[in-house]
Every structure is written in C-alpha cells, then in structure tokens.
Protein backbone atom coordinates (compact mmCIF):
# COMPACT_ATOMS: atom_id res chain seq x y z
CA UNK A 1 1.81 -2.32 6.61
CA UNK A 2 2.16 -5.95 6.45
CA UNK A 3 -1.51 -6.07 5.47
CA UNK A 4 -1.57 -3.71 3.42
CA UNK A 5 1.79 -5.26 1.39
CA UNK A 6 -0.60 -8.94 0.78
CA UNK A 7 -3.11 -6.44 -1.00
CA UNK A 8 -0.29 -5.01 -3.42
CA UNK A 9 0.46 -8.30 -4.43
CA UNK A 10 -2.66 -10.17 -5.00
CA UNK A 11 -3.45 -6.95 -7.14
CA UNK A 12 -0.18 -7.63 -8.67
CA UNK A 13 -1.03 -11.29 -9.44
CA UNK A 14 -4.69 -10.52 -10.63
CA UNK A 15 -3.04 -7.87 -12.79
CA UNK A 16 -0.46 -10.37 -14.39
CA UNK A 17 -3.06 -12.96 -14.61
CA UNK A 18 -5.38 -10.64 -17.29
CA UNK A 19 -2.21 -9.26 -18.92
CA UNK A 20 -0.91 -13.01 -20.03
CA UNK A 21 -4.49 -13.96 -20.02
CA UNK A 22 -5.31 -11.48 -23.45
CA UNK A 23 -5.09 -13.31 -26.92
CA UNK A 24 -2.20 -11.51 -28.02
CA UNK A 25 -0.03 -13.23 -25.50
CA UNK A 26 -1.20 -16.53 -24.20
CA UNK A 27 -5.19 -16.27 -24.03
CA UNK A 28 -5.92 -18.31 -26.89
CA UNK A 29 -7.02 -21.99 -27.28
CA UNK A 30 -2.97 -23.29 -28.49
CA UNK A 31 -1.68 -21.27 -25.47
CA UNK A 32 -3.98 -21.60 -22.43
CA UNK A 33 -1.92 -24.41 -20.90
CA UNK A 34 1.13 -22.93 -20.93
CA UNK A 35 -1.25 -19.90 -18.96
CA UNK A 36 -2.00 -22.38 -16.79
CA UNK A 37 1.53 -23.57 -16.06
CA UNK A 38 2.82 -20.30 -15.57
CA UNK A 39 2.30 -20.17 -11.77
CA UNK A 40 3.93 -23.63 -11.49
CA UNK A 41 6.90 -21.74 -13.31
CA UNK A 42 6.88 -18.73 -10.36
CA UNK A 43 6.58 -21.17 -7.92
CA UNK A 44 9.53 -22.89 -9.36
CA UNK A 45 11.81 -20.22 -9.40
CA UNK A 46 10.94 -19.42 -5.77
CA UNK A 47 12.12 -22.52 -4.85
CA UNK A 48 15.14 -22.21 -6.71
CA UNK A 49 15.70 -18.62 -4.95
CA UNK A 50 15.07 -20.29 -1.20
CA UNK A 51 18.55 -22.27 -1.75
CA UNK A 52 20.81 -19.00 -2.68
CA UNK A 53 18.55 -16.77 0.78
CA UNK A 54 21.41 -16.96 3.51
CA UNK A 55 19.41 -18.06 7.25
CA UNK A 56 19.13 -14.90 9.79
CA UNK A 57 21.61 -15.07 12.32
CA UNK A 58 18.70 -14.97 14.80
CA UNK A 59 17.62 -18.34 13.53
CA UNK A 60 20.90 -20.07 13.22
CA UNK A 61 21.51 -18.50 17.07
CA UNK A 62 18.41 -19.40 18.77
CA UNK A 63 16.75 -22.14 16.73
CA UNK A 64 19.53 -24.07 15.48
CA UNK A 65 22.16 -22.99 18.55
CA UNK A 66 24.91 -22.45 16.00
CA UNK A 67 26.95 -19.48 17.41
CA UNK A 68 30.29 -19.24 14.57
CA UNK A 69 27.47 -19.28 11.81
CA UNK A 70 25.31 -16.42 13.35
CA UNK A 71 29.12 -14.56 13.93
CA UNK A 72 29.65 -15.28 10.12
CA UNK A 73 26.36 -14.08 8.85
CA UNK A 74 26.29 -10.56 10.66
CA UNK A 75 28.22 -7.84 9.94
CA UNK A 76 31.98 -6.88 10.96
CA UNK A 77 30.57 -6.13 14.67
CA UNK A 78 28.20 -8.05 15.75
CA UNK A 79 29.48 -8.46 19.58
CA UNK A 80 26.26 -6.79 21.11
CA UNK A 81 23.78 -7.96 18.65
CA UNK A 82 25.07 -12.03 19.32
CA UNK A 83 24.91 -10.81 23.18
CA UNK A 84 21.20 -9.71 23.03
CA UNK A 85 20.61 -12.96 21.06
CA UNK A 86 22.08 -15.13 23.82
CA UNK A 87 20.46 -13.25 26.40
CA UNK A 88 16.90 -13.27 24.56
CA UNK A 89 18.11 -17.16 24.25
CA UNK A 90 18.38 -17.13 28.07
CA UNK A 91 15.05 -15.87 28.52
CA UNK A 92 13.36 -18.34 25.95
CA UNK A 93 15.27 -21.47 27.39
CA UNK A 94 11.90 -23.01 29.21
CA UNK A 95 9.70 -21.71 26.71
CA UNK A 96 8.42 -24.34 24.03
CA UNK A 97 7.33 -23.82 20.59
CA UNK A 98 3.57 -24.59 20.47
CA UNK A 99 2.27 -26.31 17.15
CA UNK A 100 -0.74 -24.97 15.00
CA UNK A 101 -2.92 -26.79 16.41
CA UNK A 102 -1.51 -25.95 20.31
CA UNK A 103 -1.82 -22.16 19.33
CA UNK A 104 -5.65 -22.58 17.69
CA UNK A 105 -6.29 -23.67 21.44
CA UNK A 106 -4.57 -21.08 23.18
CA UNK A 107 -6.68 -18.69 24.84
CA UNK A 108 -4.46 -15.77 25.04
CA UNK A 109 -4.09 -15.52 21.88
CA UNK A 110 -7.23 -16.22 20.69
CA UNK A 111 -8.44 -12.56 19.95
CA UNK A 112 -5.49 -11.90 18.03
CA UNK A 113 -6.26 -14.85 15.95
CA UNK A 114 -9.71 -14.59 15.33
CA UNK A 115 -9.22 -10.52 14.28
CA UNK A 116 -6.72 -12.07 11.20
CA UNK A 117 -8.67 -14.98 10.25
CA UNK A 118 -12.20 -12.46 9.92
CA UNK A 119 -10.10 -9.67 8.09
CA UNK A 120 -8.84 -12.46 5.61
CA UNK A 121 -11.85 -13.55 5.21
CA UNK A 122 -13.32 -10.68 4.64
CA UNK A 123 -11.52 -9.70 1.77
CA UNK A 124 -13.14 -12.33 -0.10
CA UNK A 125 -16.20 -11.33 0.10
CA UNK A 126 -15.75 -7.21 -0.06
CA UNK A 127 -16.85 -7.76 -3.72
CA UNK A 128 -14.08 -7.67 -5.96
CA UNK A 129 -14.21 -10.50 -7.48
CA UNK A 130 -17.50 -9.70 -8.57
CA UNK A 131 -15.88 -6.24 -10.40
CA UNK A 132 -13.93 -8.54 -12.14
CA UNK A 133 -16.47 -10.79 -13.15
CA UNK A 134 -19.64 -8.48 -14.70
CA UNK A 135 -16.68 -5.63 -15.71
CA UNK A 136 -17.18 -7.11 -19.21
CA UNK A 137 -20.65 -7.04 -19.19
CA UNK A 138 -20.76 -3.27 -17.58
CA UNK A 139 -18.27 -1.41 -19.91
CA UNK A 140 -20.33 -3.65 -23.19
CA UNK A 141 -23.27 -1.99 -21.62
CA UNK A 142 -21.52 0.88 -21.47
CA UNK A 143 -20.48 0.96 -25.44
CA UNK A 144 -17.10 -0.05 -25.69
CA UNK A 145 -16.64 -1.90 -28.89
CA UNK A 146 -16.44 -6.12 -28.04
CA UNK A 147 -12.63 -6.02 -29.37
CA UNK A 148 -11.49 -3.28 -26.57
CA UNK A 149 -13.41 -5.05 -23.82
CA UNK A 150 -10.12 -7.61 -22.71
CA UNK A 151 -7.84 -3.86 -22.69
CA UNK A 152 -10.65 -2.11 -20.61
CA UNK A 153 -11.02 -5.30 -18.45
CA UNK A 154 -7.01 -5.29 -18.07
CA UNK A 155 -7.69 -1.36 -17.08
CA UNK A 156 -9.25 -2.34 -14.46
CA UNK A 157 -6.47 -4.46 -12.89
CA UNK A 158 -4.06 -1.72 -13.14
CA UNK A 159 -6.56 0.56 -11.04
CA UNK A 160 -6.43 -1.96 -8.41
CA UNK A 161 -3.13 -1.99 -8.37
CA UNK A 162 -2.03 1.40 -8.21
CA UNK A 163 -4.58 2.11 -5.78
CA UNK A 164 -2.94 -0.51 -3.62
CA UNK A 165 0.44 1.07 -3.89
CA UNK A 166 -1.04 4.41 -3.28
CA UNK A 167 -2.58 3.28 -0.06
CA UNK A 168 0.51 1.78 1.00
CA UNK A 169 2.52 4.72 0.72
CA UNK A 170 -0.37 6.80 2.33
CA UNK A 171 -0.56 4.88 5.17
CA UNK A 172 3.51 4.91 5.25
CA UNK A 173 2.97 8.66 5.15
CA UNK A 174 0.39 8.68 8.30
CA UNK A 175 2.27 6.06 10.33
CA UNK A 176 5.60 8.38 9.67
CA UNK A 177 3.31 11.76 10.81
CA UNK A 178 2.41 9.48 13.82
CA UNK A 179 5.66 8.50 14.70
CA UNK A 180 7.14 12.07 14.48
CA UNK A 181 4.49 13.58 16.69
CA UNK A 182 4.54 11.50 19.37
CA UNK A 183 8.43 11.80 19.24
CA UNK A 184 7.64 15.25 19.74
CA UNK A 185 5.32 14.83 22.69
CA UNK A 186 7.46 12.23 24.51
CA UNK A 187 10.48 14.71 23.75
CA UNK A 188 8.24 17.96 25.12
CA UNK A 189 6.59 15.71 28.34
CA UNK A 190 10.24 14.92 28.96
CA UNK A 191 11.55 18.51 28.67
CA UNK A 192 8.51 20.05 30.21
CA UNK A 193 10.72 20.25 33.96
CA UNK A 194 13.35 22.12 32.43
C-alpha cells in the first residue's frame, strides 16, 4: 500500500508539473521562473506545516523518555496504551539505534534492503519517462493539430494518475478480500472441534 501511495503522488506531481507547465498558466518565457520556483514554494509550506504536526506519543515516550507529554498527547484513556509503550520501552532498553551506514552493513537485513532499493530503481527505468517524452511526437504523428498537442500531452498525465488511484483502491479491495477470508478460515480451523 505504502508503495503503491509513492506512485499516486509522483503521478500527482508529474500531473501538476504539465498543468502549470502549459502557456496559459506559467509555460511561457516571462513565467518559467516562477515554474521553476514553485516546488521551492511546496517545499516551503511543508516546512511551515512540520511546526503546527503535534510528535506521536510513541516518540515523545520511547525516544525522548517524556512520559506527562505522551499522557497529554493521547486521548482521555490512554492507561494501557502508555503501559504497552513502557513495556515495549523495557524490551528496547539494550537495543541501540544503528545509523545508515550501520544498517547498509547489516546482514540481516540485507535482503530486505536490496528488494526496495531494485524496485525503486526500477521504476525509473519501466519507461515512463520515455511516454512522456516522444508523447508529443506520437499524437503529432497521429494528427492532432500542433495547438492541442500541450492538452493531449496533459491527457496523458491524468491517465497516469487515475490509473494510480485505481490500483490503489484495487489492491485495497484484494488485501480487504484477503483479510476477510483468512478471518474466515482461522475462525472455521478454530471452530472445526465444536
């Protein structure tokens, strides 16, 4: 799901990117800086946002050992959420945080690792980028007039998109199936003596 969430918004960004990138809203030669700056502006605003994001009371519990600040940041009763936090606390006590470069070297989770990095990678190279690059030279060839090709271009963001957001719900869809049919068959296994 997580996966599957980074797709929805790179399609998202490409998809913004071509919208403010046509003439009629920034795309021309006065305007094209103010294109550019645009992602300094979203990144901006993010870090504006981070300030006003309360911390998890996980984090204030475990990582920063501040107790009355986890109690305030939970809701009304938190008793037995704070006592599975001090107890997973308990547990953690002789275990140190590794660095990047500590868990690049770590064998055990090298597999894990490597599986991300090539499915990343990857996606660079499963040819979209080269859609988006001949698309104007395919739909010309195709004989849409010179002045549509930016909207038929933009088109083709928007497919990505929505396809991402379709697959994301279908896989919601078949993860939900899952999840309700092996409740079943753990229910039925468990039943099966009486």
């Amino acid at each position: 799901m997580v996966g599957a969430s980074v797709g929805i918004f790179v399609s998202l960004g490409k998809f913004v990117g071509q919208l403010l990138g046509i003439a009629e809203i920034l795309g021309t030669e006065a305007l094209w800086p103010f294109l550019l700056a645009f992602t300094a502006l979203t990144a901006l605003l993010q870090l504006v946002c981070l300030f006003f994001l309360p911390e998890s009371p996980r984090f204030l519990l475990l990582d920063q050992g501040d107790k009355s600040g986890c109690e305030k940041g939970s809701h009304a009763d938190c008793r037995s959420e704070v006592e599975e936090l001090l107890a997973e606390q308990a547990v953690l006590r002789g275990v140190k945080n590794h660095s990047v470069l500590q868990l690049l070297l770590t064998r055990s989770v090298r597999w894990q690792l490597l599986t991300i990095v090539i499915t990343f990678v990857t996606l660079q190279l499963c040819g979209i980028n080269a859609v988006y690059l001949y698309a104007s030279d395919v739909f010309h060839a195709a004989g849409i007039p010179e002045h549509n090709l930016r909207y038929v271009t933009l088109g083709t963001g928007l497919c990505e998109f929505s396809t991402a957001v379709v697959c994301k719900l279908l896989m919601f869809r078949g993860y939900m199936s899952m999840s309700v049919t092996l409740l079943l068959l753990t229910l039925t296994l468990y039943l099966q003596v009486s």
